[in-house]
Protein backbone atom coordinates (compact mmCIF):
# COMPACT_ATOMS: atom_id res chain seq x y z
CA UNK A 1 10.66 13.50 -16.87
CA UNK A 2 13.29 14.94 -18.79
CA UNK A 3 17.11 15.72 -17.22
CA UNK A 4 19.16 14.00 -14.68
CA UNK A 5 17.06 12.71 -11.89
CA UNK A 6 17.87 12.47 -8.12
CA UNK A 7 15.93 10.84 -5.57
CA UNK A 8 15.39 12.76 -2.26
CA UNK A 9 14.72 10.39 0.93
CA UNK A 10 11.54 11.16 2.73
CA UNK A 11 11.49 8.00 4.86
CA UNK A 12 14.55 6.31 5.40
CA UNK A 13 15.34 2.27 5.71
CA UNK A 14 15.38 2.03 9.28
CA UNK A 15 12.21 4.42 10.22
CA UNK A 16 10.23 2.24 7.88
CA UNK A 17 12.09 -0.80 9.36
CA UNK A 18 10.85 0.77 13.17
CA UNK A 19 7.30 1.54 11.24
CA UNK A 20 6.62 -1.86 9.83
CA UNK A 21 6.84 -3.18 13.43
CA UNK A 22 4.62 -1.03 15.01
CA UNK A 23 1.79 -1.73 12.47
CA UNK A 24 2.08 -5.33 12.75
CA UNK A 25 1.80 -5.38 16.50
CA UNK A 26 -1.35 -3.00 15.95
CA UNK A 27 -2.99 -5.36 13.96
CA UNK A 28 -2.59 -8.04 15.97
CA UNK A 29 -3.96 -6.13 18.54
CA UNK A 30 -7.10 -5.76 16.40
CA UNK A 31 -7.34 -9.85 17.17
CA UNK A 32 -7.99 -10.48 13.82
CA UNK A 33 -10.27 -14.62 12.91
CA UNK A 34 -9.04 -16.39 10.43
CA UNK A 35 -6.50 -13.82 9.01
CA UNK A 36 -6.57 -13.24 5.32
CA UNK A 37 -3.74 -10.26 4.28
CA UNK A 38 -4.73 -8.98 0.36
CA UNK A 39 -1.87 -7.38 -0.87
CA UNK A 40 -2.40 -4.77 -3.51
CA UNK A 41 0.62 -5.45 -6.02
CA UNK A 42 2.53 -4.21 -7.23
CA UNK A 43 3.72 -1.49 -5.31
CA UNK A 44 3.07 -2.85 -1.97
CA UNK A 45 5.39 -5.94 -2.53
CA UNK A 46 8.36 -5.33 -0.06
CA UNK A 47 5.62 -3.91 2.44
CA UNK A 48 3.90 -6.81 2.22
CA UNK A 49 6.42 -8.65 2.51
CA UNK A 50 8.30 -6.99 5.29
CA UNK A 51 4.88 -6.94 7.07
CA UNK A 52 3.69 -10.06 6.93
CA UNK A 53 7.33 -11.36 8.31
CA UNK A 54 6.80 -9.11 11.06
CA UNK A 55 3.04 -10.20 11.93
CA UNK A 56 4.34 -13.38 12.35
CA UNK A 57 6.93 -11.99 15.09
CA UNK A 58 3.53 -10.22 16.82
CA UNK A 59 1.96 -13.59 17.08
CA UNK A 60 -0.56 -13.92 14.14
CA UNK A 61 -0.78 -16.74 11.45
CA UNK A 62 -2.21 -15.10 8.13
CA UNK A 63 -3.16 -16.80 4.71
CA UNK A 64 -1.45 -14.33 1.92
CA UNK A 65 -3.30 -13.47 -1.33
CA UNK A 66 -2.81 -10.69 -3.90
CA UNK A 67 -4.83 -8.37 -6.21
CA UNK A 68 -3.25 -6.70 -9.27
CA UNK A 69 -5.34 -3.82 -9.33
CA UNK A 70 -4.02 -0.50 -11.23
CA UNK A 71 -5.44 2.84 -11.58
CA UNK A 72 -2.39 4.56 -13.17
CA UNK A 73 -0.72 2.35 -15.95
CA UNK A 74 2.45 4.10 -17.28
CA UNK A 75 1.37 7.87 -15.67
CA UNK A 76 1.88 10.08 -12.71
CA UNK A 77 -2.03 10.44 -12.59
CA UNK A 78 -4.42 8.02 -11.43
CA UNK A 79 -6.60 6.89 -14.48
CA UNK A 80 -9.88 7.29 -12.20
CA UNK A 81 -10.98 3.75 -13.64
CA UNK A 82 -9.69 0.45 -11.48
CA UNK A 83 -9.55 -2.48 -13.21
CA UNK A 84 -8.76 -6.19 -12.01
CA UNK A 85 -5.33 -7.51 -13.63
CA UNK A 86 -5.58 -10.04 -11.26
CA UNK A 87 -8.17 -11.34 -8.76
CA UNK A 88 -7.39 -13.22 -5.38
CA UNK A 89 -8.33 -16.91 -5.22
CA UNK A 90 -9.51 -17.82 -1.48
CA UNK A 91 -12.53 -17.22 -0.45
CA UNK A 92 -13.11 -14.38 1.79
CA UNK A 93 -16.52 -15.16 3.60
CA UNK A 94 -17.07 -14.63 7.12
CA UNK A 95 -13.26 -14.07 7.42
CA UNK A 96 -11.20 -10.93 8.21
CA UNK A 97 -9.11 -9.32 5.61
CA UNK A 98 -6.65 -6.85 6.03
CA UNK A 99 -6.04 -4.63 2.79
CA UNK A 100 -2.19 -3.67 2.78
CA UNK A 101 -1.26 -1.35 -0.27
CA UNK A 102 1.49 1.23 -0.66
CA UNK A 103 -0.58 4.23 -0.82
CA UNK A 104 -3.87 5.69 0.18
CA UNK A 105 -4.26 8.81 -2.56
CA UNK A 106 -7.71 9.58 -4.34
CA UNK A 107 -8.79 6.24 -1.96
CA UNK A 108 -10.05 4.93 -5.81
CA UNK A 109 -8.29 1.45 -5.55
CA UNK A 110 -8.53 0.76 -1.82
CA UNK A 111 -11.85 1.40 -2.17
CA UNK A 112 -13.00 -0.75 -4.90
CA UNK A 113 -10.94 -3.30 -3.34
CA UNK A 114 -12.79 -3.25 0.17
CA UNK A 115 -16.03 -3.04 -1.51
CA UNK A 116 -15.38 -6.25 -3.61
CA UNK A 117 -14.47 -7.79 -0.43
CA UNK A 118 -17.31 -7.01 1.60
CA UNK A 119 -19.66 -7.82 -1.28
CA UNK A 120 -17.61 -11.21 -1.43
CA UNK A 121 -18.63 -11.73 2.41
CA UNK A 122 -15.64 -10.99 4.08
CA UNK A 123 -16.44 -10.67 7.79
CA UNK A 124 -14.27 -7.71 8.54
CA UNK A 125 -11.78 -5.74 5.76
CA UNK A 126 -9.25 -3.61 7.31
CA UNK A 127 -7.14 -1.45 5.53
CA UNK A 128 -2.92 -1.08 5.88
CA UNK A 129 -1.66 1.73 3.80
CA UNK A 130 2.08 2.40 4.13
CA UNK A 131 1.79 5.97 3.12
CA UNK A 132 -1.56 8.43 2.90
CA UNK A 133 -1.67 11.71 1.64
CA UNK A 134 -4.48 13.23 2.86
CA UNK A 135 -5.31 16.07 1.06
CA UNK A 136 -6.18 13.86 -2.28
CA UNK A 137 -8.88 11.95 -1.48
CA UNK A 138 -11.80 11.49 -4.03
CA UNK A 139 -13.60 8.60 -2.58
CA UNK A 140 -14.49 8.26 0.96
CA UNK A 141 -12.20 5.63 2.59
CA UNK A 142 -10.19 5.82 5.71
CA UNK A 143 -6.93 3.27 6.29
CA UNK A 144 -7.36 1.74 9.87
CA UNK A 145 -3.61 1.40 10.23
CA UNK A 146 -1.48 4.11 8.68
CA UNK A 147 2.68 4.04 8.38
CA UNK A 148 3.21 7.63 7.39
CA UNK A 149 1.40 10.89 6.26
CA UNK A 150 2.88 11.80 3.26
CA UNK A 151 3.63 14.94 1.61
CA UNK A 152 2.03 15.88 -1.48
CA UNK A 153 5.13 14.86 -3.67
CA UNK A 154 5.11 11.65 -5.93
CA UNK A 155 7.12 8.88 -4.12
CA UNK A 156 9.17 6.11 -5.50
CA UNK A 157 11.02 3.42 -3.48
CA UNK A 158 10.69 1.11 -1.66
CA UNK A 159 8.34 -0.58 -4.50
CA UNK A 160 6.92 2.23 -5.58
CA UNK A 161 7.39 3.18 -8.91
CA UNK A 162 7.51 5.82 -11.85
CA UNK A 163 7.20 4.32 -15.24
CA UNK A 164 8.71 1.22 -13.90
CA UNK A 165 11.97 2.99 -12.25
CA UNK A 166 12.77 3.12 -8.68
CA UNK A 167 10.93 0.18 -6.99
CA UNK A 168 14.35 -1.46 -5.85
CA UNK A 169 15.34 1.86 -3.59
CA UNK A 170 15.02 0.51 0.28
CA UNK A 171 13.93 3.98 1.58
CA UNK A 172 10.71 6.06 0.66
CA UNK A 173 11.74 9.52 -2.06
CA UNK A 174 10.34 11.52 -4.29
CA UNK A 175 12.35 12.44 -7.73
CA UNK A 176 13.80 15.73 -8.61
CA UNK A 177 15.02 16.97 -11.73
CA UNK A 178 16.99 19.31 -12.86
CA UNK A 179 14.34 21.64 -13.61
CA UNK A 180 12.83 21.27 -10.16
CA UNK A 181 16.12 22.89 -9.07
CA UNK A 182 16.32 26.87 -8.28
């Protein structure tokens, strides 16, 4: 991206704040055994986080793990290849797993990811996606809990990133640049 940059706010602080609540208390009515939350890093870090802190507040009592999966390196572009940075270490059999990552796109990552699951035992894998776009999808996957439909923009904030940049915004945006400007 060349010229100055500006970040427009798609989902504010406090609507993601509101958000984050109201998925929590619908997985716990999901009555999840023997809760295992896989958190797909790293853009789903302060989801995650804020999540799991407010799935405690809803009652449940989850085991945290995280997979550094990536599809899109330094790009814009998903790769179309997943590959394992790094893998989870408790064992998922005849448990339930919920699946929380930042975006459901192409559905490439958060699919391989509930596949290896399942093939690993896992009694149930649910999937949390903070934001889905709809209109991308390559794979067949669905999210069972969804915190926004997102336009078909590329989003930073909030841990998401572009080349590294933006992940410490608290609010959901997508970049402009100059030359996005009329």
């Amino acid at each position: 991206m060349s010229g100055a940059r500006k970040v427009e706010v798609l989902f504010p602080e406090e609507l993601i704040a509101e958000r984050v609540t109201t998925l929590a208390a619908e997985i716990a009515a999901a009555k999840p055994k023997d809760l295992l939350v896989v958190a797909i890093l790293k853009g789903s870090f302060m989801f995650a986080a804020d999540l799991l802190r407010a799935m405690h507040r809803a009652g449940l009592e989850p085991h945290v793990e995280f997979f550094h999966l990536s599809s899109y390196r330094e790009g814009t572009v998903s790769s179309g290849t997943v590959k394992i940075l790094r893998d989870i270490e408790s064992a998922v059999k005849d448990r339930d797993v919920v699946l929380i990552d930042d975006i459901l796109e192409s559905g490439r990552t958060l699919a391989f990811a509930k596949d290896l699951l399942v093939a690993r035992g896992a009694r149930r894998v649910l999937v949390c996606t903070l934001l889905e776009k709809r209109g991308k999808r390559e794979v067949p996957i669905a999210a069972d809990f969804v915190g926004f439909v997102c336009p078909d923009d590329f989003v930073v904030g909030y841990g998401m990133d572009v080349a590294h940049s933006y992940r410490e915004l608290p609010y959901i945006g997508h970049v402009v640049t100059e030359a996005d400007r009329p």
